[in-house]
N, C-alpha and C. Protein backbone atom coordinates (compact mmCIF):
# COMPACT_ATOMS: atom_id res chain seq x y z
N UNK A 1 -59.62 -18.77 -63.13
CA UNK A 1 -61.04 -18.41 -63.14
C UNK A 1 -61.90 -19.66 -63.21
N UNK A 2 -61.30 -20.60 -64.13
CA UNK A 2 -62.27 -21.78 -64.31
C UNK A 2 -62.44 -22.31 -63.34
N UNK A 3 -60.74 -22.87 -62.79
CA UNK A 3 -60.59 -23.03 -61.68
C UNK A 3 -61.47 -23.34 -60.57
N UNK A 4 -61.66 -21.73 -60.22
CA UNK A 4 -62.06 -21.42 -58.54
C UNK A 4 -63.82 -21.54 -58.82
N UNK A 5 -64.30 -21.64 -60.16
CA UNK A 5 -65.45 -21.82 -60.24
C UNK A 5 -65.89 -23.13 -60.33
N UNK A 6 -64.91 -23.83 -61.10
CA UNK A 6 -65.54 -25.30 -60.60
C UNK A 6 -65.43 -25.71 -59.11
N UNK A 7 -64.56 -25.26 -58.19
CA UNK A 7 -64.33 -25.37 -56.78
C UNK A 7 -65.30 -24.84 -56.12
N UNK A 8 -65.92 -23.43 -56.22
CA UNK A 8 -67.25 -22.92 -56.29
C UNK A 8 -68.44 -24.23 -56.22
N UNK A 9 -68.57 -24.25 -57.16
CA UNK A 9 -69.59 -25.14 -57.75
C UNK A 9 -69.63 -26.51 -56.70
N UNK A 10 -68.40 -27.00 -57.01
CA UNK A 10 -68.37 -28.32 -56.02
C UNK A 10 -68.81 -28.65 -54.62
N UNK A 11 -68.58 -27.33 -54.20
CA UNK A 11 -68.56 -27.02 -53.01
C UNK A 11 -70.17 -26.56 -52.67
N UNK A 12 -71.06 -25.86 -53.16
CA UNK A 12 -72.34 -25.92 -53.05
C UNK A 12 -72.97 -27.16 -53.57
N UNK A 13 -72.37 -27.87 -54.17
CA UNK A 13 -73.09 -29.48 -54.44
C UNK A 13 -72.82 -30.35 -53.41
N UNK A 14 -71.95 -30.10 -52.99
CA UNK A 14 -71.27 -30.78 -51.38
C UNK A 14 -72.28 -30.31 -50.43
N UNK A 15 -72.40 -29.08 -50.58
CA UNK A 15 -72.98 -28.18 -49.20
C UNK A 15 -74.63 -28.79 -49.51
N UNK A 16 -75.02 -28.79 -50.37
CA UNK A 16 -76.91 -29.10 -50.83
C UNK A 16 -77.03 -30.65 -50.30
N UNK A 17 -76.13 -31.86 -51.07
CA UNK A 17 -75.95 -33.03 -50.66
C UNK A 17 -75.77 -33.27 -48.95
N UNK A 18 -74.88 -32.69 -47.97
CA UNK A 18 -75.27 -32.79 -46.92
C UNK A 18 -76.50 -32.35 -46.16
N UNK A 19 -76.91 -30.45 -46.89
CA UNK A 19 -78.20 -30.73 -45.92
C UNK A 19 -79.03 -31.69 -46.61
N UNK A 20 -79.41 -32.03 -47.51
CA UNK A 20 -80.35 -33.01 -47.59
C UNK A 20 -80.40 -34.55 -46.77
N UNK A 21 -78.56 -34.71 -46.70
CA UNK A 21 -78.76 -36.01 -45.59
C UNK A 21 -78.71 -35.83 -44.14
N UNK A 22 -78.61 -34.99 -44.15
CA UNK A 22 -78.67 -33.99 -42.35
C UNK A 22 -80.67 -33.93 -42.61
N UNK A 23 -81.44 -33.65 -43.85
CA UNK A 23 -82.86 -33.43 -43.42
C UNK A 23 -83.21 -35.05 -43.13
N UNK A 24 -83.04 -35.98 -44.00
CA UNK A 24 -83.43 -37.75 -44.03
C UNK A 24 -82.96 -37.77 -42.52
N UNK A 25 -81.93 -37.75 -42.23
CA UNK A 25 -81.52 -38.65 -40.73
C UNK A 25 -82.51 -37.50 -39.77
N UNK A 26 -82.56 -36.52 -39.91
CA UNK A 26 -83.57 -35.75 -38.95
C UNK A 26 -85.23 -36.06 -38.72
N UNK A 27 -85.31 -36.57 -40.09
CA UNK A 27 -86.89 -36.48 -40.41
C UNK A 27 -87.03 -37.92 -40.26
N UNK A 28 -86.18 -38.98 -39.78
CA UNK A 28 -85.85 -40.53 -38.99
C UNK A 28 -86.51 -41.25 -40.69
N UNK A 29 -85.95 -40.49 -41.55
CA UNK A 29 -86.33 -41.20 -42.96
C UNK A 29 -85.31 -42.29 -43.07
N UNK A 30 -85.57 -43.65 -43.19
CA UNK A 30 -84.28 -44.67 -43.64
C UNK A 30 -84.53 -45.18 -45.05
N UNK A 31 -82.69 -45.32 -45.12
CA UNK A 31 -82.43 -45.43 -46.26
C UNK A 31 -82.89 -46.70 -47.16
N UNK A 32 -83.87 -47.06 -47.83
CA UNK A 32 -83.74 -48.48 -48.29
C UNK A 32 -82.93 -48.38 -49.54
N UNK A 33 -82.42 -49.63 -49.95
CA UNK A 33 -81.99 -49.35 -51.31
C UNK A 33 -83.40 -50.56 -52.02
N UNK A 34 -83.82 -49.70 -52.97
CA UNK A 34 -84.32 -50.82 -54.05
C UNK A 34 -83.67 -51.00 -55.17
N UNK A 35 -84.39 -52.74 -55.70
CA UNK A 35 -83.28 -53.18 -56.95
C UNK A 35 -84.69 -53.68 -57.54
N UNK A 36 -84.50 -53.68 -59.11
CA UNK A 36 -85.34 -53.55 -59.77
C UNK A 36 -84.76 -53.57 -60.88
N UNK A 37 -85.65 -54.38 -62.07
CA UNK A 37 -85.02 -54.34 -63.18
C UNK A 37 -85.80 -53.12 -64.37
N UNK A 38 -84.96 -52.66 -65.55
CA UNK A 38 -85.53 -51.53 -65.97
C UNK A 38 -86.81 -51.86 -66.37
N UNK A 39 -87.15 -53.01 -67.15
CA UNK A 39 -88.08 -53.40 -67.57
C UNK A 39 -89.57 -53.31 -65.97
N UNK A 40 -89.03 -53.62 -65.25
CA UNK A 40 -90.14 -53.78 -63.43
C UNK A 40 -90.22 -51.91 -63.56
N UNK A 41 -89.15 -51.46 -63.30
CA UNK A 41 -89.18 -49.71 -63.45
C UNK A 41 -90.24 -49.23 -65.04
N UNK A 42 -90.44 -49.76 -65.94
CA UNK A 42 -91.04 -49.03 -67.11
C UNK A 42 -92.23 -49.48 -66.66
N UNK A 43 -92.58 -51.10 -66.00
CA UNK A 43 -94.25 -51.15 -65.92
C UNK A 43 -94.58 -50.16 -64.73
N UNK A 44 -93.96 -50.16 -63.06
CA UNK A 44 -94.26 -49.55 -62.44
C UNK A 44 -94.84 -47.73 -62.73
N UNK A 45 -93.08 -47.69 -64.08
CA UNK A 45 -93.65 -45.81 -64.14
C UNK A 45 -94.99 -45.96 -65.14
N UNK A 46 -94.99 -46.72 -65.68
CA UNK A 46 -95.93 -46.47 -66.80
C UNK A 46 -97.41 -46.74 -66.45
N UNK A 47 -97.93 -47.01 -65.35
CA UNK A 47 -99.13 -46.79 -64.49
C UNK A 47 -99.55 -45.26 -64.49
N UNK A 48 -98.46 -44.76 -64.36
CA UNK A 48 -99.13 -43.07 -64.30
C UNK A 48 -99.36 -42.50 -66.04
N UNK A 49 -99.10 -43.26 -66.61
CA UNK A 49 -99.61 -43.12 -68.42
C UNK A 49 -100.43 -43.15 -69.06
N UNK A 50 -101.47 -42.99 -69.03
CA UNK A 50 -102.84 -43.08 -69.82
C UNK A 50 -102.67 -43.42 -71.13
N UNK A 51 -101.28 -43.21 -71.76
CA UNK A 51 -101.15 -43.75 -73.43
C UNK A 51 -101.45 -42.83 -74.51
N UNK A 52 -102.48 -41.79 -73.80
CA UNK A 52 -103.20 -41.46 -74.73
C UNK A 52 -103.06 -40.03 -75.24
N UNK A 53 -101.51 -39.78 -75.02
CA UNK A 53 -100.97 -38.31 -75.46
C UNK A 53 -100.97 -37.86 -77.27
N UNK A 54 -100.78 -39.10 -77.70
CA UNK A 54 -101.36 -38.48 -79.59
C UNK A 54 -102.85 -38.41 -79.42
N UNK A 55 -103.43 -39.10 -78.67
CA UNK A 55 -105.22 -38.65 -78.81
C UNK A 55 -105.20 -37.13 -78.64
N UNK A 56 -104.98 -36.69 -77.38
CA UNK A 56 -104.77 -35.41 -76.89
C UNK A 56 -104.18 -34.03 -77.66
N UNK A 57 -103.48 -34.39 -78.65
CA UNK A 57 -103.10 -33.29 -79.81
C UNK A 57 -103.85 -33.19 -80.85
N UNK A 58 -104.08 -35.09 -81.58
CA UNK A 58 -105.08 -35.07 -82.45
C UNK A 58 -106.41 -33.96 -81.98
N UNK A 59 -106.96 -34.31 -80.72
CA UNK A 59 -108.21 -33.34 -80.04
C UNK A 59 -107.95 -32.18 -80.25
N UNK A 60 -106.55 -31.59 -79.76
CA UNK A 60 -106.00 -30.02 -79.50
C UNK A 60 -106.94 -29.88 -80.96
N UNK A 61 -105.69 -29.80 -81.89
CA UNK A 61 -106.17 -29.85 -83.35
C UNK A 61 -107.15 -29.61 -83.77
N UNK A 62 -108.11 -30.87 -83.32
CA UNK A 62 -109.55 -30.88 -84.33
C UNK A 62 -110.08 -29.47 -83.20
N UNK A 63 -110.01 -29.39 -81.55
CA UNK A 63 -110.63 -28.08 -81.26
C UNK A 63 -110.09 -26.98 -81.82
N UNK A 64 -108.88 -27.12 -82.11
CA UNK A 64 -108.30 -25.69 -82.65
C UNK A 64 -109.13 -24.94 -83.52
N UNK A 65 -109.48 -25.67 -84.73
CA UNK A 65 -109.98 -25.64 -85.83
C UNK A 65 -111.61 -25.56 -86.06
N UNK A 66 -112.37 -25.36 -84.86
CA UNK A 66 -113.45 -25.86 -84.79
C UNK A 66 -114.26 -24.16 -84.43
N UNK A 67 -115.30 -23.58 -85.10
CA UNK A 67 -115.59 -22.57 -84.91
C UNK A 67 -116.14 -22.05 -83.26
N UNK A 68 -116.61 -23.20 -82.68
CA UNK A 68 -117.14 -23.11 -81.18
C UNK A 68 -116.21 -23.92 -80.22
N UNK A 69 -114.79 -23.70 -80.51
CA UNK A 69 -113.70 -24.39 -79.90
C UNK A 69 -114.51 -23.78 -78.41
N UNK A 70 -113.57 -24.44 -77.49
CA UNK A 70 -114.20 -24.32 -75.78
C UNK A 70 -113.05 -23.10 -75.33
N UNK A 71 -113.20 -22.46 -74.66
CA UNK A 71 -112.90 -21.46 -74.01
C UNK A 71 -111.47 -21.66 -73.79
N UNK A 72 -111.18 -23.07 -73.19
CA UNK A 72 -109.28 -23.08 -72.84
C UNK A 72 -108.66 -22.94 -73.99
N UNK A 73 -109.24 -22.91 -75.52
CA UNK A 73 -108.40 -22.77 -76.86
C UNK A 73 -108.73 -21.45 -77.47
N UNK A 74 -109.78 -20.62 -76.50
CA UNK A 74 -109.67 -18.91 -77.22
C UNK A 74 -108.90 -18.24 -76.53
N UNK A 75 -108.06 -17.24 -76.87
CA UNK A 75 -107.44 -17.22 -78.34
C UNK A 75 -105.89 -17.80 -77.75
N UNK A 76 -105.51 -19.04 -77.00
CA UNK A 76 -104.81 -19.71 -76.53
C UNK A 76 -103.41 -19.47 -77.54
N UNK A 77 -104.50 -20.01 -78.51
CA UNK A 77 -102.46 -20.43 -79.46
C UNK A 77 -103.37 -19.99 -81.11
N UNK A 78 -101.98 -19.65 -81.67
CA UNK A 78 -102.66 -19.79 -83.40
C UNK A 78 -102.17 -20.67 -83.97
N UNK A 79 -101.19 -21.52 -83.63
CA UNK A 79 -100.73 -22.42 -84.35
C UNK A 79 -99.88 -23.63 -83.11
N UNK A 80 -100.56 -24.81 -83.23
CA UNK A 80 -100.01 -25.92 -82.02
C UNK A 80 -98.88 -26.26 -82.17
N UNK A 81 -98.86 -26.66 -84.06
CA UNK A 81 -97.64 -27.31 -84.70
C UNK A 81 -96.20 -26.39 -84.10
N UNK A 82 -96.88 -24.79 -84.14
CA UNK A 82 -95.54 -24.30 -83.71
C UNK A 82 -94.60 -23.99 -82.29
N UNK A 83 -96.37 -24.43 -81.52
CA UNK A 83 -95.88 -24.02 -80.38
C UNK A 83 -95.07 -25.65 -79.87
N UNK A 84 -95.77 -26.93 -80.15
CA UNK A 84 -94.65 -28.25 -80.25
C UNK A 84 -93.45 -27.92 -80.76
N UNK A 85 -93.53 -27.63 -81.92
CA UNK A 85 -91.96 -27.05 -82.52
C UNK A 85 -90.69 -26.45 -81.82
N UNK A 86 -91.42 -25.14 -81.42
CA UNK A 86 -90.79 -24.35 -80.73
C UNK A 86 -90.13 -24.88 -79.53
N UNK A 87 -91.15 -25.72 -78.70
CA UNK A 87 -91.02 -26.10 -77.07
C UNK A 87 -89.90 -26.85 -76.82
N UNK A 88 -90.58 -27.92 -77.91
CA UNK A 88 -89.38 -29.15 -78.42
C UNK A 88 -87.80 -28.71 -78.94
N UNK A 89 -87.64 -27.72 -79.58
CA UNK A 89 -86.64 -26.83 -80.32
C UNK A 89 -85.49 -26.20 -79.15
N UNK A 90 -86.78 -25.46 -78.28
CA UNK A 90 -85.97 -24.61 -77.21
C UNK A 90 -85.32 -25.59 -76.73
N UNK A 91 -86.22 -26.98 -75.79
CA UNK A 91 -85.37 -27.47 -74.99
C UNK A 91 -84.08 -28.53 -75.25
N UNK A 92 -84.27 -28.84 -76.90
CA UNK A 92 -83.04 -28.99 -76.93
C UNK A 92 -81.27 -27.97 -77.46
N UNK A 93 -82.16 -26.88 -77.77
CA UNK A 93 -80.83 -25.81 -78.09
C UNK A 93 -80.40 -25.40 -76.39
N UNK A 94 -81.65 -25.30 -75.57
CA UNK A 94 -81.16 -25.03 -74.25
C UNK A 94 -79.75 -26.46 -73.93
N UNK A 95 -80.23 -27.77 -74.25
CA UNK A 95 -79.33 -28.64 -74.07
C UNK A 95 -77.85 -28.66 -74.62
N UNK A 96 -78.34 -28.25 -75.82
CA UNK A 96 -76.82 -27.82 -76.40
C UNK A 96 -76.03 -26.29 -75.81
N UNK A 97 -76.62 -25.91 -75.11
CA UNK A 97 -76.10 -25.03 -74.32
C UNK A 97 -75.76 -25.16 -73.45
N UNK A 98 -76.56 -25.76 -72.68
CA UNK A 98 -75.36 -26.63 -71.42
C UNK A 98 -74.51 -27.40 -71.45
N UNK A 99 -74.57 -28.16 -72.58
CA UNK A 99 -73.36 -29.48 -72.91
C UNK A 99 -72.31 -28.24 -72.75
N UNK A 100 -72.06 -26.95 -74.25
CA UNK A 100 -71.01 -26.33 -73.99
C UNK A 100 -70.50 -25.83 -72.21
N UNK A 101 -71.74 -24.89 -71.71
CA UNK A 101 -70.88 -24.73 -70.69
C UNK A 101 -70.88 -25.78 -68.94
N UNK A 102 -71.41 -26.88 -69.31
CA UNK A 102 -70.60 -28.57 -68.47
C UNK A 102 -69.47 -28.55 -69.09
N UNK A 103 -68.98 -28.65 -70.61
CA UNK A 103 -67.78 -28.79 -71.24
C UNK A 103 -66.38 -28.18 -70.56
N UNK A 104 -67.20 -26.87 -70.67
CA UNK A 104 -65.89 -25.76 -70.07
C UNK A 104 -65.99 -25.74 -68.55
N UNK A 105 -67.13 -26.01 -67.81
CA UNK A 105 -66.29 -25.70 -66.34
C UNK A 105 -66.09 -27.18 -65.83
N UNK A 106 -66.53 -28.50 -66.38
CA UNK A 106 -66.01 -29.79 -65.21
C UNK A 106 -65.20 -30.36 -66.44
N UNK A 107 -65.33 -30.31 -67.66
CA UNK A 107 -64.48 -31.17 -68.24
C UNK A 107 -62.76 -30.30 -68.77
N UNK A 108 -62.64 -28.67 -68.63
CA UNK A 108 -62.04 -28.10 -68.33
C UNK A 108 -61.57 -27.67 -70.22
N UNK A 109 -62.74 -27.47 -71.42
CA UNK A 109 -62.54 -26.85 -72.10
C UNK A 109 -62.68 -26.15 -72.71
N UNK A 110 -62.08 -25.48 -73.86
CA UNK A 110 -61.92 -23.64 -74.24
C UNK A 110 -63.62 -23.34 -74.27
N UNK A 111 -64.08 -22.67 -73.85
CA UNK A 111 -65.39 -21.74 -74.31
C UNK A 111 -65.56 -21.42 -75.67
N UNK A 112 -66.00 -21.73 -76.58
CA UNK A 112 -66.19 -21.25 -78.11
C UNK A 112 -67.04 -20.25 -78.27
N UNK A 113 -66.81 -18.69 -77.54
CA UNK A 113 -67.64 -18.22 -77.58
C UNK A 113 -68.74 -17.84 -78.67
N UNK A 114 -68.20 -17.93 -80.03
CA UNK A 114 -69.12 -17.82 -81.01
C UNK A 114 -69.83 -19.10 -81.51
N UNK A 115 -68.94 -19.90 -81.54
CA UNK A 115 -70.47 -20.96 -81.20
C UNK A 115 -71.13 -21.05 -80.12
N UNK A 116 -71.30 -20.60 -79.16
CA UNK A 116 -71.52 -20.26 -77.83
C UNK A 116 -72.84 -18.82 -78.58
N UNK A 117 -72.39 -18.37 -79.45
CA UNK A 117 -73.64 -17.00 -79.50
C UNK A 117 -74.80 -17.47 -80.66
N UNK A 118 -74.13 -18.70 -81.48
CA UNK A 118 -75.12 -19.04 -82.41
C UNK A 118 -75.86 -20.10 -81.57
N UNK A 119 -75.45 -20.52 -80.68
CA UNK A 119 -76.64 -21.58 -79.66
C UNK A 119 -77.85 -20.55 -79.21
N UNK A 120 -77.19 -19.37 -78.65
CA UNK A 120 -77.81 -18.65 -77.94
C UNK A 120 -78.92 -17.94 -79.15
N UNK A 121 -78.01 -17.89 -80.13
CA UNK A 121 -79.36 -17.33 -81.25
C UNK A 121 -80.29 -18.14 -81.70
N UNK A 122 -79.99 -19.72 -81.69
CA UNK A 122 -81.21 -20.77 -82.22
C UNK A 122 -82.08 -21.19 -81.02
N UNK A 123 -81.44 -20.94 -79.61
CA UNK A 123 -82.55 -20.49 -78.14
C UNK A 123 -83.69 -19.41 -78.90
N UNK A 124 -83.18 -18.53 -79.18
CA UNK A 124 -84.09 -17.14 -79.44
C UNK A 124 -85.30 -17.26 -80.49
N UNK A 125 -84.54 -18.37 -81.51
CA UNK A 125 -85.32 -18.44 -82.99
C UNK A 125 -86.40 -19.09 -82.45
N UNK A 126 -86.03 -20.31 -81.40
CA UNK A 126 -87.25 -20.81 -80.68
C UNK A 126 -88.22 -20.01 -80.10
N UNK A 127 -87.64 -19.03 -79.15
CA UNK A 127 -88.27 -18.66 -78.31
C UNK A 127 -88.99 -17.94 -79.63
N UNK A 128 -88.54 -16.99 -80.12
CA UNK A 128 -89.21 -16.35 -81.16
C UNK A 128 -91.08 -17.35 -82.28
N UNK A 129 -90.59 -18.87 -82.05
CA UNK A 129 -91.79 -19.05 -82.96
C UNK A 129 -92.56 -20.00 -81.95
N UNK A 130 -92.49 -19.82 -79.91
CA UNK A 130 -93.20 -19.95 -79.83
C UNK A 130 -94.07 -18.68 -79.45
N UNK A 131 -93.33 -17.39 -79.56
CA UNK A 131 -94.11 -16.31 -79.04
C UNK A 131 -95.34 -16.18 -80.24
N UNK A 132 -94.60 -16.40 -81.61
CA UNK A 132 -95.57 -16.40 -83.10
C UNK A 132 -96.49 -16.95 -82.95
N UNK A 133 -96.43 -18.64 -82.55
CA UNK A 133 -97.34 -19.07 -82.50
C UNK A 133 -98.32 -19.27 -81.16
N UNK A 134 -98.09 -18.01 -80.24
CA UNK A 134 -99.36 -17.55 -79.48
C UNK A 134 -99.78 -16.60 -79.76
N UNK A 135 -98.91 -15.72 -80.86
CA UNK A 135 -99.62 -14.24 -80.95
C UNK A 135 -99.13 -13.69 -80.00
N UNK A 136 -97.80 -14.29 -79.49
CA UNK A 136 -97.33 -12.72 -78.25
C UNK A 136 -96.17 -11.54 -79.35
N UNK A 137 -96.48 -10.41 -78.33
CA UNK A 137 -94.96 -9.58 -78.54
C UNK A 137 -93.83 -10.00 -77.82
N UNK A 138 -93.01 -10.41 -78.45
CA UNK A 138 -91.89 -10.41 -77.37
C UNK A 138 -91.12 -9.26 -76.76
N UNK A 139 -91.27 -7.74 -77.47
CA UNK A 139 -91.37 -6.47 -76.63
C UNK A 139 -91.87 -6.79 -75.65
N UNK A 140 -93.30 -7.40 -75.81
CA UNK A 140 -93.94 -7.03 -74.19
C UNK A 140 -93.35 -8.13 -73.24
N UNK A 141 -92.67 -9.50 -73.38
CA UNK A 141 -92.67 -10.19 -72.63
C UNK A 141 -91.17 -9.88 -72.31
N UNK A 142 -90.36 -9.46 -72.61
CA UNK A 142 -88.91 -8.69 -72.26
C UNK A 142 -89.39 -7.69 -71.27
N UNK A 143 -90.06 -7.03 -71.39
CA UNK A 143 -90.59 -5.49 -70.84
C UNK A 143 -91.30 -6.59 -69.06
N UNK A 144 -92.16 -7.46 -69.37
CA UNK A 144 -92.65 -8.37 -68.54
C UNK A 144 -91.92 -8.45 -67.43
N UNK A 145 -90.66 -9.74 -68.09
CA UNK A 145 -89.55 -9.69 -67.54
C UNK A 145 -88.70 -8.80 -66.83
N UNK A 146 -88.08 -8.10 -66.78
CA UNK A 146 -87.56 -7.09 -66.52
C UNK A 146 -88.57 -6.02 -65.01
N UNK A 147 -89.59 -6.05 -64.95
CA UNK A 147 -90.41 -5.12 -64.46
C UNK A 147 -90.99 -6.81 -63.35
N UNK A 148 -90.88 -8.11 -63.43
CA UNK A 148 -90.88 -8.75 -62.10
C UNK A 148 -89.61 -9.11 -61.85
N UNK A 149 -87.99 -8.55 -62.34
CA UNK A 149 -87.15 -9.08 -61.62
C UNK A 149 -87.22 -7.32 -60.93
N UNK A 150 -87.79 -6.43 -61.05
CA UNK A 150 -87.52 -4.97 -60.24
C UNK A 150 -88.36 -5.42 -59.13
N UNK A 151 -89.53 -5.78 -58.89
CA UNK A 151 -90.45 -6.10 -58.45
C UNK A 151 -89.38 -7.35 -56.89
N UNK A 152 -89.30 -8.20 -57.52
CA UNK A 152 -88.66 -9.28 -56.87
C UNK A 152 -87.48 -8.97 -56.10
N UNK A 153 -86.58 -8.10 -57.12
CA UNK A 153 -85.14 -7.41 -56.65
C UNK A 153 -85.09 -6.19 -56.58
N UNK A 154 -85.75 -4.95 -56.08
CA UNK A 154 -85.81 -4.11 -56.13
C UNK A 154 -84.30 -3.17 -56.45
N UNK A 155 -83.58 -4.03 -55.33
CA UNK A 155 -81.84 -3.33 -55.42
C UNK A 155 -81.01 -3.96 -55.39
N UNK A 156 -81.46 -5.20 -56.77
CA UNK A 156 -80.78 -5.84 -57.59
C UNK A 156 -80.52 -7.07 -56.71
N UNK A 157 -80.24 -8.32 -57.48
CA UNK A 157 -79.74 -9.38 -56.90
C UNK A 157 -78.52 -9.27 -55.89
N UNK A 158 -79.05 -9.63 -54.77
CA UNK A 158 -77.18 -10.32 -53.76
C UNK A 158 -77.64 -11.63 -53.04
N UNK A 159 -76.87 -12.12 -53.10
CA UNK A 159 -76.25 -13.92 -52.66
C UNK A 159 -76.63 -13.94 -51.44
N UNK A 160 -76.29 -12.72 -50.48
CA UNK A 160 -76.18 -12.71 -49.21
C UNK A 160 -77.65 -12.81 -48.64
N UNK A 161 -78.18 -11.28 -49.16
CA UNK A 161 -79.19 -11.13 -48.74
C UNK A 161 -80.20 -12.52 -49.55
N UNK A 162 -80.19 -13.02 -50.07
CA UNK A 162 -81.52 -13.88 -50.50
C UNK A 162 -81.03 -15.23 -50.14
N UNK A 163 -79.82 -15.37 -49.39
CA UNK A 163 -79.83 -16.19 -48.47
C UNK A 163 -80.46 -16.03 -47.24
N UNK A 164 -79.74 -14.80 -46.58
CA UNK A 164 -80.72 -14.58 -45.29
C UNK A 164 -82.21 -14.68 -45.20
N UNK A 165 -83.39 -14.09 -46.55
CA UNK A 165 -84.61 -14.58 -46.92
C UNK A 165 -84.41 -15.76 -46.67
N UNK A 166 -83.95 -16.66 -47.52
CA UNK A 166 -83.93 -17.88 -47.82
C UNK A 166 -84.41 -18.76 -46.52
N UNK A 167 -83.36 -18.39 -45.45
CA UNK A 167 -83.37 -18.76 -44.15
C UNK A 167 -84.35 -18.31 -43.43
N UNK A 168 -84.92 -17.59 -43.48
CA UNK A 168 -85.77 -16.62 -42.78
C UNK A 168 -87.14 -17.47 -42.75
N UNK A 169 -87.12 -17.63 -44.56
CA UNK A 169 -88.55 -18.41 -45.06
C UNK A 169 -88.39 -20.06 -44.14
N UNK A 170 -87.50 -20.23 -44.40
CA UNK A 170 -87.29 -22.00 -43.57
C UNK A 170 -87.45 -21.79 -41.96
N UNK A 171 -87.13 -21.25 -41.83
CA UNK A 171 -87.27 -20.86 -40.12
C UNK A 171 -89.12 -20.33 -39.66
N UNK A 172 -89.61 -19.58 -40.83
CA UNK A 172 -90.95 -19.35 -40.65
C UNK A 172 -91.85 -20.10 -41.12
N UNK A 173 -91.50 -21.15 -41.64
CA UNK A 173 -92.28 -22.26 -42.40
C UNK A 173 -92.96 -21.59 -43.58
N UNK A 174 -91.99 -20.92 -44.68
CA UNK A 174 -92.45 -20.76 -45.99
C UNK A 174 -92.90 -18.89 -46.25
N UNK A 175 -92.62 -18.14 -45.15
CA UNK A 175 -93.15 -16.73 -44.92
C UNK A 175 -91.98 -15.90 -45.64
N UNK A 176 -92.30 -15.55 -46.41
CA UNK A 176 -90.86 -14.18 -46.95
C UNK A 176 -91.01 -13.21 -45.80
């Protein structure tokens, strides 16, 4: 089973990697290589940085708190600290969720499924305090869910058919 799924797998990373160099040699894109040291790479990326991302929370904050906050903070969030928390929280329990299953299908070991369900429960605890700290239900955003994958999949997901879309859309320049 693991097997034929990492072979699976390989094999659509094979298949994605060629069309993409089948699109470059089509689209007469050439290859340069650049060399660069990390330090030349941190000034170059760091042009798109303004620096000024603790200003920007400090602000959140003081508007949060402010009786004539501006319209993008009613009734946005009730609590920032939690929704950072949370965001920050999810995406690394999401990480520890993939380490396990990279573990089990390329490095080829056992699945722990119950540590495997307590990852999946400290995903949830996240998801859970950033729904708190917007004031959502998560009834309703399950219910959400569920009612645009009917919407999207009417008669359920297949491989086949949302390939043929898939193709359909590339062939029409972007048209479902």
């Amino acid at each position: 089973m693991v097997e034929s799924l990492y072979v699976a797998v390989r094999l659509v990373m094979l298949t994605d990697a060629l069309q993409l160099i089948t699109i470059l040699v089509m689209s007469g894109v050439r290859k340069e290589i650049i060399k660069m040291t990390g330090k030349e790479y941190v000034e170059l990326a760091m042009r798109t940085n303004d620096g000024n991302a603790t200003g920007r929370i400090e602000k959140a904050i003081e508007l949060l708190h402010r009786p004539d906050k501006p319209k993008c903070f009613k009734p946005v969030v009730e609590d920032l600290g939690g929704v950072l928390n949370g965001c920050l929280g999810l995406a690394g329990e999401a990480g520890e969720t993939l380490d396990m299953i990279k573990k089990w299908i390329f490095h080829e070991k056992d699945l722990d499924r119950e540590h495997l369900k307590k990852e999946l429960g400290d995903v949830m605890w996240y998801m859970a305090m950033i729904c708190y700290s917007f004031g959502f239900d998560l009834d309703e955003i399950l219910q959400m869910n569920i009612d645009k994958l009917k919407a999207r999949y009417p008669e359920g997901f297949d491989t086949e058919r949302e390939l043929i879309i898939e193709r359909r859309e590339i062939f029409n320049g972007g048209d479902r």
